[in-house]
N, C-alpha and C. Protein backbone atom coordinates (compact mmCIF):
# COMPACT_ATOMS: atom_id res chain seq x y z
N UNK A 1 3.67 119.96 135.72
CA UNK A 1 4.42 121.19 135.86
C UNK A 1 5.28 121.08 137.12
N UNK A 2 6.65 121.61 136.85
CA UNK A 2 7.67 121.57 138.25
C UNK A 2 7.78 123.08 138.52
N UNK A 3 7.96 123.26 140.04
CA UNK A 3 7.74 124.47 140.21
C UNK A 3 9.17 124.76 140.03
N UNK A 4 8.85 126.72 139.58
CA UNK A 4 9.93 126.91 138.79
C UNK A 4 11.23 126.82 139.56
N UNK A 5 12.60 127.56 139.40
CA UNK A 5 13.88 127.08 139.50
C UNK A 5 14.35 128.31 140.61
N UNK A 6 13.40 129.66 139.87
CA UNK A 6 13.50 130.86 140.67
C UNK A 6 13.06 130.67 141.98
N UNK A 7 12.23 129.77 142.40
CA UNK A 7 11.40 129.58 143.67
C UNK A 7 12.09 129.61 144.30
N UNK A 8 11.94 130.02 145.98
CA UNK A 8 12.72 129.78 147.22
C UNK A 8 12.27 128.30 147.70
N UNK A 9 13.03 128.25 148.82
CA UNK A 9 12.53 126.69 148.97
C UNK A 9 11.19 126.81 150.00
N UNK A 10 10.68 128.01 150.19
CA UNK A 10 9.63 128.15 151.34
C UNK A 10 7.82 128.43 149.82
N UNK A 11 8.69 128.96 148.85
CA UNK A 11 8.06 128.96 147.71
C UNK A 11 7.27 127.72 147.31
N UNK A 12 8.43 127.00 146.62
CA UNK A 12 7.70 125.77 146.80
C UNK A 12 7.00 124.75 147.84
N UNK A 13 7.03 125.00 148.57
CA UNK A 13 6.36 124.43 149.65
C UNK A 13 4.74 124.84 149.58
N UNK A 14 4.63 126.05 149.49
CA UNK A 14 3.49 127.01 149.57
C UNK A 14 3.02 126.60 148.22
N UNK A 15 3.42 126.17 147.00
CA UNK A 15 3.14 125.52 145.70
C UNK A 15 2.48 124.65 146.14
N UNK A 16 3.17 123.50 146.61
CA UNK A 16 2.50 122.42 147.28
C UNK A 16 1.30 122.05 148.22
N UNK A 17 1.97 123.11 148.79
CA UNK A 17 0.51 123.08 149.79
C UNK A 17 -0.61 123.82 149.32
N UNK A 18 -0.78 124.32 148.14
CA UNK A 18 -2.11 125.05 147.02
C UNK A 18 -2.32 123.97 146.50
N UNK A 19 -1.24 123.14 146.09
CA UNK A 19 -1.76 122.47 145.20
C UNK A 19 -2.62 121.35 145.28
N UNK A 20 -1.81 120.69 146.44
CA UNK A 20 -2.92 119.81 147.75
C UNK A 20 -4.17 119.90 147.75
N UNK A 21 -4.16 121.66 148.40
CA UNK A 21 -5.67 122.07 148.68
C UNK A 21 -6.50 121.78 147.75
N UNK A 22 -5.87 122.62 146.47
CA UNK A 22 -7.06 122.13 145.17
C UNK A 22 -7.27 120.86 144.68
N UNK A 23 -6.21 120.01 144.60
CA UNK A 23 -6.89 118.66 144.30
C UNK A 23 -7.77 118.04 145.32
N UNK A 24 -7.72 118.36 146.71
CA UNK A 24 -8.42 117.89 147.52
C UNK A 24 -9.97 118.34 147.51
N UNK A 25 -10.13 119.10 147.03
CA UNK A 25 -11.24 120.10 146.78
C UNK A 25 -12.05 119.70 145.28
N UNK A 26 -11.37 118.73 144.58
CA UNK A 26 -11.83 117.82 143.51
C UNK A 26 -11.37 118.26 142.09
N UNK A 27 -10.50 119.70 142.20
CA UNK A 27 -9.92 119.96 141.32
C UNK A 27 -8.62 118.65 140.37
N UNK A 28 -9.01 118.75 139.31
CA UNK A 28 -8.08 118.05 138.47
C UNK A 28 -6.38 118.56 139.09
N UNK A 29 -5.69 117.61 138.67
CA UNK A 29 -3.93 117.71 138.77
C UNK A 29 -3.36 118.97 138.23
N UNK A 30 -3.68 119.14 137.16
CA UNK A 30 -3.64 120.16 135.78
C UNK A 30 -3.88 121.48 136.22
N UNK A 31 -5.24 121.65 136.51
CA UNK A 31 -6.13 122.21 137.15
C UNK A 31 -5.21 123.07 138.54
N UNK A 32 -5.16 122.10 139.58
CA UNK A 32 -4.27 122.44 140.77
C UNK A 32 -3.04 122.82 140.11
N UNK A 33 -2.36 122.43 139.48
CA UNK A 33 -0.86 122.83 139.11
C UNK A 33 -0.85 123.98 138.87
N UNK A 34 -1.70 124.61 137.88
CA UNK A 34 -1.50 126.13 137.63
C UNK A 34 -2.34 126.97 138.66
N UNK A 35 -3.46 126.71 139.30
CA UNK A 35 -4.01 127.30 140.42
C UNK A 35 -2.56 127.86 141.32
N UNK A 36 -1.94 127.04 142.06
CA UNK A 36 -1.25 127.18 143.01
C UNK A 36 0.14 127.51 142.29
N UNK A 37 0.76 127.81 140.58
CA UNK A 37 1.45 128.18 140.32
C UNK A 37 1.10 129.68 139.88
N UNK A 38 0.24 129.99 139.56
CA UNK A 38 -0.38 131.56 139.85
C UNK A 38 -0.76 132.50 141.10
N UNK A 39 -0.68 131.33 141.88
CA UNK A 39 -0.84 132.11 143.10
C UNK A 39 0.35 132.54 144.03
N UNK A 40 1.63 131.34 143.84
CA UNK A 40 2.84 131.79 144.15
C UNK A 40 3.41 133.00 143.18
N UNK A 41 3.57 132.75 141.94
CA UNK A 41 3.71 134.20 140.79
C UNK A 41 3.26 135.24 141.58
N UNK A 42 1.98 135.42 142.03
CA UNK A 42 1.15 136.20 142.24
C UNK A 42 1.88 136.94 143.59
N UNK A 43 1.89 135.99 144.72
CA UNK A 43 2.52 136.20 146.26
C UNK A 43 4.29 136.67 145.56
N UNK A 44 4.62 136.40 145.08
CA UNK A 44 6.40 136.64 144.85
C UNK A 44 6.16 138.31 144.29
N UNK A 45 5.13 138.58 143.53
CA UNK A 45 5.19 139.68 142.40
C UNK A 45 5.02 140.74 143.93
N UNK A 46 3.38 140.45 144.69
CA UNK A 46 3.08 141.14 145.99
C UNK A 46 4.17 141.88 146.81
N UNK A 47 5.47 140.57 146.74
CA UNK A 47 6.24 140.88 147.82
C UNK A 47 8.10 141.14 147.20
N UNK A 48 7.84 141.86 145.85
CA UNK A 48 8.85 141.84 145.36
C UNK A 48 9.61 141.22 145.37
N UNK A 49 9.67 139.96 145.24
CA UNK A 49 10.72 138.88 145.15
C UNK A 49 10.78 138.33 143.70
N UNK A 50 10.08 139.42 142.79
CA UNK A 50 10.34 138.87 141.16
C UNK A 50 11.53 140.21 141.08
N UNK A 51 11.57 140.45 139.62
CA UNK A 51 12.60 140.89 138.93
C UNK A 51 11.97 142.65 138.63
N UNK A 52 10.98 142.09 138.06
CA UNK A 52 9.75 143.34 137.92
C UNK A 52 8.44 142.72 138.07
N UNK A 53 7.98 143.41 139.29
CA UNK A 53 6.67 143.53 139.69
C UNK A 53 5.57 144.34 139.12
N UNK A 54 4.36 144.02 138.83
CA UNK A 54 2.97 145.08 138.19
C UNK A 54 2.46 145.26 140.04
C-alpha cells in the first residue's frame, strides 16, 4: 500500500514512522501498512484535514 495522494508531506512521514513502529514490534508488512494507514485517516479526520469528518 502507498500512502495516499491526499496526504501532506508531514502525513506521510507519520505513515512511516507507524509503520516502522509496527513492523518493529513483529507485526507483518500488511499488517503495519494498514495499522499506520488508519491511524493517519484517523489523525487527518481528528484534525479536519479530510473533506468530511465523523
Amino acid at each position: 500500500m502507498v500512502p495516499q495522494k491526499a496526504w501532506s508531506a508531514k502525513r506521510e512521514r507519520q505513515y512511516e514512522h507507524i509503520k516502522a513502529g509496527e513492523e518493529q514490534q513483529g507485526r507483518s508488512e500488511g499488517t503495519a501498512e494498514r495499522i499506520a494507514a488508519a491511524t493517519v485517516n484517523k489523525t487527518r479526520a481528528e484534525k479536519g484535514e479530510t473533506k468530511k469528518s465523523k
